[in-house]
N, C-alpha and C. Protein backbone atom coordinates (compact mmCIF):
# COMPACT_ATOMS: atom_id res chain seq x y z
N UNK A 1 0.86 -1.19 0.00
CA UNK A 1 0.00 0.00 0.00
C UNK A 1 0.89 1.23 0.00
N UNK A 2 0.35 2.41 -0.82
CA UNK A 2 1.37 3.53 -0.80
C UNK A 2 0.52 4.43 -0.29
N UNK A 3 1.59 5.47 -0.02
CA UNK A 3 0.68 6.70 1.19
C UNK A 3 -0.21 7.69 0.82
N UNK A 4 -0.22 7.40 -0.67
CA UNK A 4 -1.24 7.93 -1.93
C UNK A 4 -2.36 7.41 -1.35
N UNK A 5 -2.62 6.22 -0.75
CA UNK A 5 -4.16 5.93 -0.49
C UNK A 5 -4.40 6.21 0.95
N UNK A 6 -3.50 6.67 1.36
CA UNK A 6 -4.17 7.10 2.93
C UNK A 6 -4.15 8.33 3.08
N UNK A 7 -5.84 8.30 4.10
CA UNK A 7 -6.09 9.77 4.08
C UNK A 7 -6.64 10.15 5.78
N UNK A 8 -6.63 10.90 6.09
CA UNK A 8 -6.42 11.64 7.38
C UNK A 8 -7.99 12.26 7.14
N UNK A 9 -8.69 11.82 6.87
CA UNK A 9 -9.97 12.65 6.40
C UNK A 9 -11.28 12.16 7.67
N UNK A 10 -11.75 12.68 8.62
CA UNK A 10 -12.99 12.51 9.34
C UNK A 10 -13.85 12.01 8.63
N UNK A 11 -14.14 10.77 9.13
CA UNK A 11 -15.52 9.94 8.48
C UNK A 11 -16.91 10.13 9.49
N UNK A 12 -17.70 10.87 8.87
CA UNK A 12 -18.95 9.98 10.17
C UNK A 12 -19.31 9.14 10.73
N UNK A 13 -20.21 8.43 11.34
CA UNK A 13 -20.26 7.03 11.75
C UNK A 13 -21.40 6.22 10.48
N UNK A 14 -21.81 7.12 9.71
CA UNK A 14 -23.13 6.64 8.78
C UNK A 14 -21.85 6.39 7.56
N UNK A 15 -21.30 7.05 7.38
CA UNK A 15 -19.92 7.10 5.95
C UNK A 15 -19.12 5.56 6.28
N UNK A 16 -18.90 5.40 7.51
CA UNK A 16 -17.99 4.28 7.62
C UNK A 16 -18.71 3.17 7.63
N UNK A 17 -19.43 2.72 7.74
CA UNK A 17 -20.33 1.80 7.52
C UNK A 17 -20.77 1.87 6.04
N UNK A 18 -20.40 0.47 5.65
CA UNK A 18 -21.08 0.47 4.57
C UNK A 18 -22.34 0.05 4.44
N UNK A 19 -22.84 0.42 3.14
CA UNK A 19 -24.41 0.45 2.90
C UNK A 19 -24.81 -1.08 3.31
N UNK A 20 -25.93 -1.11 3.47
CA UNK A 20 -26.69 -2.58 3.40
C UNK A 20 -27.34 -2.56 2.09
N UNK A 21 -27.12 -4.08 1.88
CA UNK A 21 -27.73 -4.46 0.62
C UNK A 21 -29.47 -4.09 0.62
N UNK A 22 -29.77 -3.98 -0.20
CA UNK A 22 -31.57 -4.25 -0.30
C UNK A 22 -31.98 -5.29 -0.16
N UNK A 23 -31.62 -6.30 -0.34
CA UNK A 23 -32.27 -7.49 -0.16
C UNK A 23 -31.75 -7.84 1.48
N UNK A 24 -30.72 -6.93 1.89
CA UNK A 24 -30.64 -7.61 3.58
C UNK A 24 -31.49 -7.19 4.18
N UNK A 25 -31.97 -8.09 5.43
CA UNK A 25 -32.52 -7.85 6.65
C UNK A 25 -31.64 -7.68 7.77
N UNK A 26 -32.30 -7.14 8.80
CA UNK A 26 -31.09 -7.14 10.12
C UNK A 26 -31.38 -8.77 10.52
N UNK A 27 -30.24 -9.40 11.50
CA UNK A 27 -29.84 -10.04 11.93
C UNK A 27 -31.27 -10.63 13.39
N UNK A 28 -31.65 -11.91 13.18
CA UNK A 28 -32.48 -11.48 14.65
C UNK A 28 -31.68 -12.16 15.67
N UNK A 29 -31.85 -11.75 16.61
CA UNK A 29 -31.36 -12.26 17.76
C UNK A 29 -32.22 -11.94 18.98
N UNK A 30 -32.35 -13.57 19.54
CA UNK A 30 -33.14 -13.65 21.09
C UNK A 30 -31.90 -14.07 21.86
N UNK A 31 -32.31 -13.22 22.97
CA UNK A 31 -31.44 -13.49 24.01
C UNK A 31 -32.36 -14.52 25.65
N UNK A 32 -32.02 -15.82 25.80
CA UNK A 32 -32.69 -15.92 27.33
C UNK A 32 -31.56 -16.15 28.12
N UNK A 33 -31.76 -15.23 29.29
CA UNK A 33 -30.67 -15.41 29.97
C UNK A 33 -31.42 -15.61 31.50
N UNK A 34 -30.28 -16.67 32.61
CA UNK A 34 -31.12 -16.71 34.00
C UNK A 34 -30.55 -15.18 35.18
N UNK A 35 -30.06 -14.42 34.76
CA UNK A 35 -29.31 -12.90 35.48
C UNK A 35 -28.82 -11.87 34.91
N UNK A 36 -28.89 -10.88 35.53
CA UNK A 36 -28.11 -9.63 34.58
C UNK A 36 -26.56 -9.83 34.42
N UNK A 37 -26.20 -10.53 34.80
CA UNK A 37 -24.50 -10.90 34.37
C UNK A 37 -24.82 -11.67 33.49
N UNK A 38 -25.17 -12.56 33.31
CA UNK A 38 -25.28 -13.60 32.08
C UNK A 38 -26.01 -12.81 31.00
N UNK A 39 -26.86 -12.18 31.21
CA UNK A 39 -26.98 -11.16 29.99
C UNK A 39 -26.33 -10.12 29.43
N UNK A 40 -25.34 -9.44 30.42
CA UNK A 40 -24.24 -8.50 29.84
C UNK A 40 -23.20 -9.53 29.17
N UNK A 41 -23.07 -11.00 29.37
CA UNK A 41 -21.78 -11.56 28.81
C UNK A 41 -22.96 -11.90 27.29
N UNK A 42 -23.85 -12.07 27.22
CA UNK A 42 -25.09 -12.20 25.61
C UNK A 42 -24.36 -11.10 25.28
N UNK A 43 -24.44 -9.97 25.77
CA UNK A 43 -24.18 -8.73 25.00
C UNK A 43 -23.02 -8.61 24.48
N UNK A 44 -22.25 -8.79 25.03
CA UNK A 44 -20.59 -8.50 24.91
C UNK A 44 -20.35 -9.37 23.98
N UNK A 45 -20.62 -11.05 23.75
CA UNK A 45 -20.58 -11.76 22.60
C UNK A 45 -21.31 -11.03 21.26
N UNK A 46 -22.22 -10.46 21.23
CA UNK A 46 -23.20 -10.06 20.33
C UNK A 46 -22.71 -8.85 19.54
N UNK A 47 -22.07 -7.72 20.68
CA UNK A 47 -21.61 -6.56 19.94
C UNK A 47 -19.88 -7.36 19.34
N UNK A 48 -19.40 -8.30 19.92
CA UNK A 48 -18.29 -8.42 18.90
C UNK A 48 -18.99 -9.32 17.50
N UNK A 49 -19.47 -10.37 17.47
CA UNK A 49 -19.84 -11.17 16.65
C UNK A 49 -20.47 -10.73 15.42
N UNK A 50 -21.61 -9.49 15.72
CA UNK A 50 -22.50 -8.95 14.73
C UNK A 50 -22.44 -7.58 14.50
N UNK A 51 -20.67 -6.88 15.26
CA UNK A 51 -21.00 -5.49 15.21
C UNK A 51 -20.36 -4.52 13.62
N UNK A 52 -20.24 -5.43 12.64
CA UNK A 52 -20.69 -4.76 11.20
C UNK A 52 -21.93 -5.16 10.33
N UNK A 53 -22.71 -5.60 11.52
CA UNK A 53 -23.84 -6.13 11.12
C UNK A 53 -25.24 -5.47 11.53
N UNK A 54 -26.35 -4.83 10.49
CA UNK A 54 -27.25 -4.59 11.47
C UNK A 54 -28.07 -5.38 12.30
N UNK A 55 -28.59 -5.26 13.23
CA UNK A 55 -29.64 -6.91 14.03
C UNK A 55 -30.38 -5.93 14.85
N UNK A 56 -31.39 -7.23 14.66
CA UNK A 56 -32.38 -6.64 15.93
C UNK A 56 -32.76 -8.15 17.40
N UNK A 57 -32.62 -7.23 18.76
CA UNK A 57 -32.27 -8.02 19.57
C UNK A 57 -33.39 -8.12 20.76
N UNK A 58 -33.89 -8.80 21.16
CA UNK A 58 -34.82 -8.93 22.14
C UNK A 58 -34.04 -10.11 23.20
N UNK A 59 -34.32 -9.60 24.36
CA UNK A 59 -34.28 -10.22 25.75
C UNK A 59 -35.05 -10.84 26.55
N UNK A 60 -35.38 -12.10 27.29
CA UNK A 60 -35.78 -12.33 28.32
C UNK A 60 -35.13 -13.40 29.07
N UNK A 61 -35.30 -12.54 30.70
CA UNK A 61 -35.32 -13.47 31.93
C UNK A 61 -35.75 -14.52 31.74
N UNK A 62 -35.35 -15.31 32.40
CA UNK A 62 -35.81 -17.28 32.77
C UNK A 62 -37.08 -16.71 33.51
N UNK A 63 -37.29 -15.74 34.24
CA UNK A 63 -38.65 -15.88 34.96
C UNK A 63 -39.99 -15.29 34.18
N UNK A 64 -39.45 -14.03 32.84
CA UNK A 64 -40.56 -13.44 32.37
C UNK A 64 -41.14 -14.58 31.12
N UNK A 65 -40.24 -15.94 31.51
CA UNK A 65 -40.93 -17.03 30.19
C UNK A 65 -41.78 -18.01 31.44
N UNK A 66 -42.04 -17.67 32.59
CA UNK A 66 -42.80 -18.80 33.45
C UNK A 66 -44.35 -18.14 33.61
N UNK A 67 -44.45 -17.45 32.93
CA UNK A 67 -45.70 -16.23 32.79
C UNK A 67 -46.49 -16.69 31.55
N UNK A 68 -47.63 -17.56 31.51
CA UNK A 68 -48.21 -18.08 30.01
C UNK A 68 -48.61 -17.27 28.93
N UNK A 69 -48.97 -16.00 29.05
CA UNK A 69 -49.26 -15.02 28.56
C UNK A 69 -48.28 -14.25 27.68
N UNK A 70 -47.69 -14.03 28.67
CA UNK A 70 -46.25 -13.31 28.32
C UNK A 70 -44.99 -14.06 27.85
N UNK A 71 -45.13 -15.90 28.27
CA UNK A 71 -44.24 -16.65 27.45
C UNK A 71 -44.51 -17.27 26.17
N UNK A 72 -45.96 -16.90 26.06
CA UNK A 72 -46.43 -17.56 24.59
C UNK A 72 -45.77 -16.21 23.38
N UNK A 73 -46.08 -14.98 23.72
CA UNK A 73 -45.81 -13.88 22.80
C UNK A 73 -44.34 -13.97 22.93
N UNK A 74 -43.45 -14.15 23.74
CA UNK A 74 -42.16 -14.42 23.78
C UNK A 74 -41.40 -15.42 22.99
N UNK A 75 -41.91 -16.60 23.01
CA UNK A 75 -42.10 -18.18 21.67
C UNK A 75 -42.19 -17.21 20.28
N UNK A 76 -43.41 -16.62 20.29
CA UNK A 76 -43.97 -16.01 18.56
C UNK A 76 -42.96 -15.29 18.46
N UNK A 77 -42.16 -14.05 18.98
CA UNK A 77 -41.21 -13.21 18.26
C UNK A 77 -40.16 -14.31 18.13
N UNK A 78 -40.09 -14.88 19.12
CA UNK A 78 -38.53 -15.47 19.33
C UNK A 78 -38.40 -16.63 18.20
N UNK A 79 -39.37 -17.01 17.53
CA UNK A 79 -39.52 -18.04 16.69
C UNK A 79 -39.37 -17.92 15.09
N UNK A 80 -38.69 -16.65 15.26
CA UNK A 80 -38.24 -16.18 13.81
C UNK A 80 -36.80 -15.38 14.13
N UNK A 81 -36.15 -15.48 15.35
CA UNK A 81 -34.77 -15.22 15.13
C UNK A 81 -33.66 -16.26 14.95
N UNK A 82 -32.64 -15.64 14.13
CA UNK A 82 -31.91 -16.33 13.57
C UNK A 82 -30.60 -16.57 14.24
N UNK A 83 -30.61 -16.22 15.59
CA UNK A 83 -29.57 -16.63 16.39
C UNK A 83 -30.06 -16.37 18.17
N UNK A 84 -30.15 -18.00 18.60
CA UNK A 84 -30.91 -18.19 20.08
C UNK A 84 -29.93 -18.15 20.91
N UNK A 85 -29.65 -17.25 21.93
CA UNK A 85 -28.45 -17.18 22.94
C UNK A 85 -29.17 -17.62 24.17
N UNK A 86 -28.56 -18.91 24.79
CA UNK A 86 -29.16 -18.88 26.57
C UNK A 86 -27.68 -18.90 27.14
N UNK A 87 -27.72 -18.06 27.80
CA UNK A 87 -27.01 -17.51 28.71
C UNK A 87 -26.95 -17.64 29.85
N UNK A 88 -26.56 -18.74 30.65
CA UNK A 88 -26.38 -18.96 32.34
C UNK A 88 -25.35 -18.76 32.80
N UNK A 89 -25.24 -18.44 34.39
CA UNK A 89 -24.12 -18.21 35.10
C UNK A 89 -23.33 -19.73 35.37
N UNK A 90 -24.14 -20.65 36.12
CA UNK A 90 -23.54 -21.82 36.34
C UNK A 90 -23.92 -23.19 34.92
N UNK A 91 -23.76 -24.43 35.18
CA UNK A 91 -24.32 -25.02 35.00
C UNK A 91 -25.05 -26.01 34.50
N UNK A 92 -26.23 -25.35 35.61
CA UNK A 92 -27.22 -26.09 36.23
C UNK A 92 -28.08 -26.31 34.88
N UNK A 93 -29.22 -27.55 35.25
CA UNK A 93 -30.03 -27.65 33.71
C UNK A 93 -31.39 -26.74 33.42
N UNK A 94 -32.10 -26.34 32.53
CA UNK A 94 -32.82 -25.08 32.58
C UNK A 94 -33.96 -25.57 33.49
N UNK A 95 -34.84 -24.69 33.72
CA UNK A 95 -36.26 -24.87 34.63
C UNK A 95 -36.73 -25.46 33.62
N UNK A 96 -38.25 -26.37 34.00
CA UNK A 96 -39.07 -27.00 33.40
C UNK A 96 -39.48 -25.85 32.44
N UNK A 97 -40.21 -24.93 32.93
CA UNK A 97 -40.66 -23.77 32.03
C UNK A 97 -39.99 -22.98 30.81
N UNK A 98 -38.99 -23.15 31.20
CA UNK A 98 -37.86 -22.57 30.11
C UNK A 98 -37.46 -23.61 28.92
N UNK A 99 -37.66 -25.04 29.12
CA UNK A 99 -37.73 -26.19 27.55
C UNK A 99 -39.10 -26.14 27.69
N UNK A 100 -40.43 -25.63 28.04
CA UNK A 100 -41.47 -26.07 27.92
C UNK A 100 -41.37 -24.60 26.46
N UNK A 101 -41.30 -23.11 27.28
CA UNK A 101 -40.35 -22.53 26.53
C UNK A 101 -40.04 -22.70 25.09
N UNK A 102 -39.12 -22.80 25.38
CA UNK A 102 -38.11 -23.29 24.14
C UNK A 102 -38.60 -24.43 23.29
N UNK A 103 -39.42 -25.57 23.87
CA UNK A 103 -39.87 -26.51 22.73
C UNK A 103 -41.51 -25.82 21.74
N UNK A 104 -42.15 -24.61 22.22
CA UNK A 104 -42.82 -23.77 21.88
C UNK A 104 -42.44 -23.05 20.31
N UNK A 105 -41.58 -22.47 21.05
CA UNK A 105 -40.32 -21.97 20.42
C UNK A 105 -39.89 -22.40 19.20
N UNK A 106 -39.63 -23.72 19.08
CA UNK A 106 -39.47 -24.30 18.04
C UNK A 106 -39.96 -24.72 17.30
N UNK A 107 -41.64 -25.45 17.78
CA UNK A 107 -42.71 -25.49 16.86
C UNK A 107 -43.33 -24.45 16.04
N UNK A 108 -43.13 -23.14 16.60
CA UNK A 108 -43.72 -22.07 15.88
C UNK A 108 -42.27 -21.85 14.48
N UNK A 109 -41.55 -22.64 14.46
CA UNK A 109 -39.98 -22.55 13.75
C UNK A 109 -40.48 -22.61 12.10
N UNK A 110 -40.41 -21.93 10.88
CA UNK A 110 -40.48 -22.43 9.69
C UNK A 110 -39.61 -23.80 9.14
N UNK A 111 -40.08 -25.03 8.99
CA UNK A 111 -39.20 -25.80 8.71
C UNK A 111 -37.75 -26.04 7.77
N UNK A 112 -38.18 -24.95 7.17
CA UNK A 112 -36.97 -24.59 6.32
C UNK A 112 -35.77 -23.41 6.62
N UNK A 113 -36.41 -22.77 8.00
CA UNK A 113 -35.72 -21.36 8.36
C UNK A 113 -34.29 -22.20 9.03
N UNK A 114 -33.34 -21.67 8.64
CA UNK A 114 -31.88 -21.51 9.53
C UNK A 114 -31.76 -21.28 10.70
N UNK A 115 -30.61 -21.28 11.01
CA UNK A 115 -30.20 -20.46 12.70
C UNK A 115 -29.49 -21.11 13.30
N UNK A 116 -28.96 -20.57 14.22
CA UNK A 116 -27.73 -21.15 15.37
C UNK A 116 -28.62 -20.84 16.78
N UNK A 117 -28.10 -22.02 17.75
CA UNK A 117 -28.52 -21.83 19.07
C UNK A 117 -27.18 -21.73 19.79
N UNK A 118 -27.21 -20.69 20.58
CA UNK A 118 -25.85 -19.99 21.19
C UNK A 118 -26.00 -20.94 22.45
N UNK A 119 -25.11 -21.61 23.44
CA UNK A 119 -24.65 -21.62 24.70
C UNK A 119 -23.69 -21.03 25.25
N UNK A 120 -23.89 -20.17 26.40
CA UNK A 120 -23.20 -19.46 26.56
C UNK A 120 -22.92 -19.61 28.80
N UNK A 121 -21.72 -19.90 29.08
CA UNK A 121 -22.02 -20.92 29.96
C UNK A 121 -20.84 -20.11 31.03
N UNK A 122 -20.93 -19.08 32.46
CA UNK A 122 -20.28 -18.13 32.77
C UNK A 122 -19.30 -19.30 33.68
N UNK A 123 -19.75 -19.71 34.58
CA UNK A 123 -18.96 -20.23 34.94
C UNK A 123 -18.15 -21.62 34.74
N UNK A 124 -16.87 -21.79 35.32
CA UNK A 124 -16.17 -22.90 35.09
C UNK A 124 -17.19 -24.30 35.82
N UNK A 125 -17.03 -25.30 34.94
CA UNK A 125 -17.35 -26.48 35.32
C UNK A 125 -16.32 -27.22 36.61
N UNK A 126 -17.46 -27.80 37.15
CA UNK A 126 -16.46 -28.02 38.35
C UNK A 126 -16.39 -29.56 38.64
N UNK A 127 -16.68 -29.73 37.85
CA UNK A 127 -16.01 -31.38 37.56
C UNK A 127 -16.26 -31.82 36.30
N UNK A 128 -15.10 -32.93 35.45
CA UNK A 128 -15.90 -33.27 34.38
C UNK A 128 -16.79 -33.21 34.01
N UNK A 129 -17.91 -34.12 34.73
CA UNK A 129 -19.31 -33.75 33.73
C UNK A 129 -20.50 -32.76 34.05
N UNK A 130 -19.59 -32.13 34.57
CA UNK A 130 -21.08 -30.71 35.43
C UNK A 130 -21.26 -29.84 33.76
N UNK A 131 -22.34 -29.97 33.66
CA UNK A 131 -22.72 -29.11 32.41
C UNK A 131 -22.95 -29.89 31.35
N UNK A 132 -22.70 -30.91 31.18
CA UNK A 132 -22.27 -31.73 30.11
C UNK A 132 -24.45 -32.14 29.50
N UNK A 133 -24.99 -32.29 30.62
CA UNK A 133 -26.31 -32.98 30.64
C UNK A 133 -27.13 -31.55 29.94
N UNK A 134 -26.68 -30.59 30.37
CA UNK A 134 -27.19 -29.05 29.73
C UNK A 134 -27.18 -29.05 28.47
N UNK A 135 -25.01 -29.24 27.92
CA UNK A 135 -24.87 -29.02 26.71
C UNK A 135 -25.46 -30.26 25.60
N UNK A 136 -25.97 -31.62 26.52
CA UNK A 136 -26.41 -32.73 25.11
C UNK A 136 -27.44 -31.83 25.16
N UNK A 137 -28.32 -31.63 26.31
CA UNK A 137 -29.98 -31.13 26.00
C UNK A 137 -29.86 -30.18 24.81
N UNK A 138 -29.41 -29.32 25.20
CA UNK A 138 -29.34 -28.03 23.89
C UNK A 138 -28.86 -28.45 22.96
N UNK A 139 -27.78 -28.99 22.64
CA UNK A 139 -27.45 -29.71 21.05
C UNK A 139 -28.44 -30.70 20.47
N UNK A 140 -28.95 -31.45 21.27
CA UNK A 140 -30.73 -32.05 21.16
C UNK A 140 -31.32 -31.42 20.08
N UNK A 141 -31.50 -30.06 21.55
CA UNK A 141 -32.68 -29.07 20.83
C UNK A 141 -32.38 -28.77 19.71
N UNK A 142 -30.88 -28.25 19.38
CA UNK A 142 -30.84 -27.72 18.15
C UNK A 142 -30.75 -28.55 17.13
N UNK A 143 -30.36 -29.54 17.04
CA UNK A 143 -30.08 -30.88 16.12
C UNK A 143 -32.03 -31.12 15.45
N UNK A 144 -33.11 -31.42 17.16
CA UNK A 144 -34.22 -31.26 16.39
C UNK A 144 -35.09 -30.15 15.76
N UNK A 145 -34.49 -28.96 16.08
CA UNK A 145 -34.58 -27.30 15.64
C UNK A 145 -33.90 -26.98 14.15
N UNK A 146 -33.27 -28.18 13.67
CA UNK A 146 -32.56 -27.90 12.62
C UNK A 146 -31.23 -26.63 12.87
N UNK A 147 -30.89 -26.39 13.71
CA UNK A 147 -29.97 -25.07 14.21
C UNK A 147 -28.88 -25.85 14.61
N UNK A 148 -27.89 -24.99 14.12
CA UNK A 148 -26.38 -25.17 14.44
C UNK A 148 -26.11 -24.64 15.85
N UNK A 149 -25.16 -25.60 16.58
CA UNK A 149 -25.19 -25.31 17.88
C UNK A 149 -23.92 -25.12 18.41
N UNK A 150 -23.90 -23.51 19.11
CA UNK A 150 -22.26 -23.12 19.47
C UNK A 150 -22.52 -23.20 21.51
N UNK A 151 -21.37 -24.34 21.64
CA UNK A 151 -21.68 -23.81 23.23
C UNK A 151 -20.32 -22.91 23.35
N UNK A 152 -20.35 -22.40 24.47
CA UNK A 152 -18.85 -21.95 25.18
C UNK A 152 -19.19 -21.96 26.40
N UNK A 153 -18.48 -22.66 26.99
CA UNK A 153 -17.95 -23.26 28.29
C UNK A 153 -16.65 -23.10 28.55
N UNK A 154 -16.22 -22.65 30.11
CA UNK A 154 -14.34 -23.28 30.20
C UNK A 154 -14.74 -24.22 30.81
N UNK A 155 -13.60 -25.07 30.19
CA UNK A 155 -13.41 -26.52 30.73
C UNK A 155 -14.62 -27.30 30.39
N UNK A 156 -15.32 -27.25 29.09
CA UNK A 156 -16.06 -28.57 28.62
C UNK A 156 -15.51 -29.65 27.87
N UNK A 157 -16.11 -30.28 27.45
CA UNK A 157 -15.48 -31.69 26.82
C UNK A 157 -15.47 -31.15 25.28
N UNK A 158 -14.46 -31.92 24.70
CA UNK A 158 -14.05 -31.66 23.58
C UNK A 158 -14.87 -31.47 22.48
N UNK A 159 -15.72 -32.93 22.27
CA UNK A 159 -16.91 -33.17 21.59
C UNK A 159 -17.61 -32.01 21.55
N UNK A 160 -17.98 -31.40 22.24
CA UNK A 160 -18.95 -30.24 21.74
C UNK A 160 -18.45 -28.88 21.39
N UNK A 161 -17.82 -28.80 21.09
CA UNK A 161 -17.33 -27.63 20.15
C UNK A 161 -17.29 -27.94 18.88
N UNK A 162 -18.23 -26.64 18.52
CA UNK A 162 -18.18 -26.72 17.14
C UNK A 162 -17.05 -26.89 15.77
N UNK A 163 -18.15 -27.70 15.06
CA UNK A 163 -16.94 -27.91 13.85
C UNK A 163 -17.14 -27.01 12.96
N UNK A 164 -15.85 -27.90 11.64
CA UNK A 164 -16.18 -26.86 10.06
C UNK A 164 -17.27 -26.34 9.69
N UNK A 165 -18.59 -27.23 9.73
CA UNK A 165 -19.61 -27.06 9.31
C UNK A 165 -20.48 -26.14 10.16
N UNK A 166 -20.39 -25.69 11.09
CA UNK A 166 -20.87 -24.87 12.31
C UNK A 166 -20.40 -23.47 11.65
N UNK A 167 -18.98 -23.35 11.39
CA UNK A 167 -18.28 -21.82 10.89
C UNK A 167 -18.89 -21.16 9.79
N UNK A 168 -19.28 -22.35 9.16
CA UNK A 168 -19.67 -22.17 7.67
C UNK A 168 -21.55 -21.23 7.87
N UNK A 169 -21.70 -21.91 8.90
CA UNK A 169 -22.98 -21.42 9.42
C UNK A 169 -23.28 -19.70 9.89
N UNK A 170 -22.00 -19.82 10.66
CA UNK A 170 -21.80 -18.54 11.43
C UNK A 170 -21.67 -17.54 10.10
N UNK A 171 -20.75 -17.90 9.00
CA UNK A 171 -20.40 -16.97 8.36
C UNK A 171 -21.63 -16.79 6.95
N UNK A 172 -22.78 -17.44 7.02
CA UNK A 172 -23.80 -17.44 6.47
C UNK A 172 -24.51 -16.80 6.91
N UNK A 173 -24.60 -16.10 8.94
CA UNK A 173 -25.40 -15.60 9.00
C UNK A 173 -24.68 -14.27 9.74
N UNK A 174 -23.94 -14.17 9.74
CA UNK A 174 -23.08 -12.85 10.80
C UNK A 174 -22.09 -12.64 9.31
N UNK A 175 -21.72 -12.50 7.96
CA UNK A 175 -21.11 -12.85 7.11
C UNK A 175 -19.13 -13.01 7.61
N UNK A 176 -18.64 -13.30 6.76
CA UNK A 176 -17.55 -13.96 6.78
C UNK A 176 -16.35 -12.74 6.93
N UNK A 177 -15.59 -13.05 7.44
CA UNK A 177 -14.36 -12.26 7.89
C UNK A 177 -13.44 -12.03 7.01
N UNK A 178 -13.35 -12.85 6.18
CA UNK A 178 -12.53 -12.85 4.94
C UNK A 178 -12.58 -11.49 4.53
């Protein structure tokens, strides 16, 4: 590169961003998380992962989905985003209400629609298999959700980290770094 192409010139924040296509949509993203720490670490994954990306993001508590009213309309939005983050501090396996939840969730799913289901897992496991019964459930879910499934855990078992075919996913829907 020669110093012919660099320029010292103030960009706005609308200039540096490039345009979105017409045919894009923003990005959806549901977030369920069981605390406000486990939802600031949703966030902090989210603004690095999707932040040349536009998205639109909705939240809920493990407790505002034990509410039938308010967890059925929670299922309907949430059942057209294209990237599911649950977010716990320890753990532990979800409340009954939260896969009653989530299997909602998935029936309202277009059978042909995409998506990734995020695990997102704060604390360290504290013995081999602490967490492990969480991460089959959710790879379950997503396997019968048709969704690609990213956990992050420290200290999980090998097996569940995502493969080639998982990246390929990510970069289909957050686009590619290249």
């Amino acid at each position: 590169m020669n110093e012919q192409n660099l320029c010292m010139c103030p960009v706005s924040l609308d200039q540096a961003r490039p345009p979105a296509r017409a045919t894009e949509r923003p990005i959806k993203i549901c977030v369920v998380f069981d605390d406000d720490a486990s939802a600031e670490s949703a966030e902090i994954l989210i603004r690095h992962v999707v932040s040349d990306s536009e998205f639109d993001q909705q939240s809920y508590n493990f407790d505002e989905l034990d509410m039938p009213i308010p967890g059925v309309v929670a299922a309907r939005s949430a059942c057209n985003s294209d990237i599911i983050v649950f977010a716990v501090q320890g753990d532990r396996t979800l409340p009954s209400h939260v896969k009653v939840w989530l299997s909602l969730c998935f029936r309202l799913r277009g059978e042909d629609q995409d998506g990734a289901l995020v695990l997102l897992v704060a604390e360290r496991a504290r013995t081999s298999n602490a967490g492990l019964s969480l991460l089959a459930y959710l790879k379950n879910v997503a396997v019968i959700g048709r969704m690609a499934f990213f956990p992050r855990q420290r200290g999980i078992d090998e097996r569940y980290y995502p493969t080639r075919k998982h990246f390929k996913m990510e970069d289909m829907l957050c686009g590619s770094s290249d």
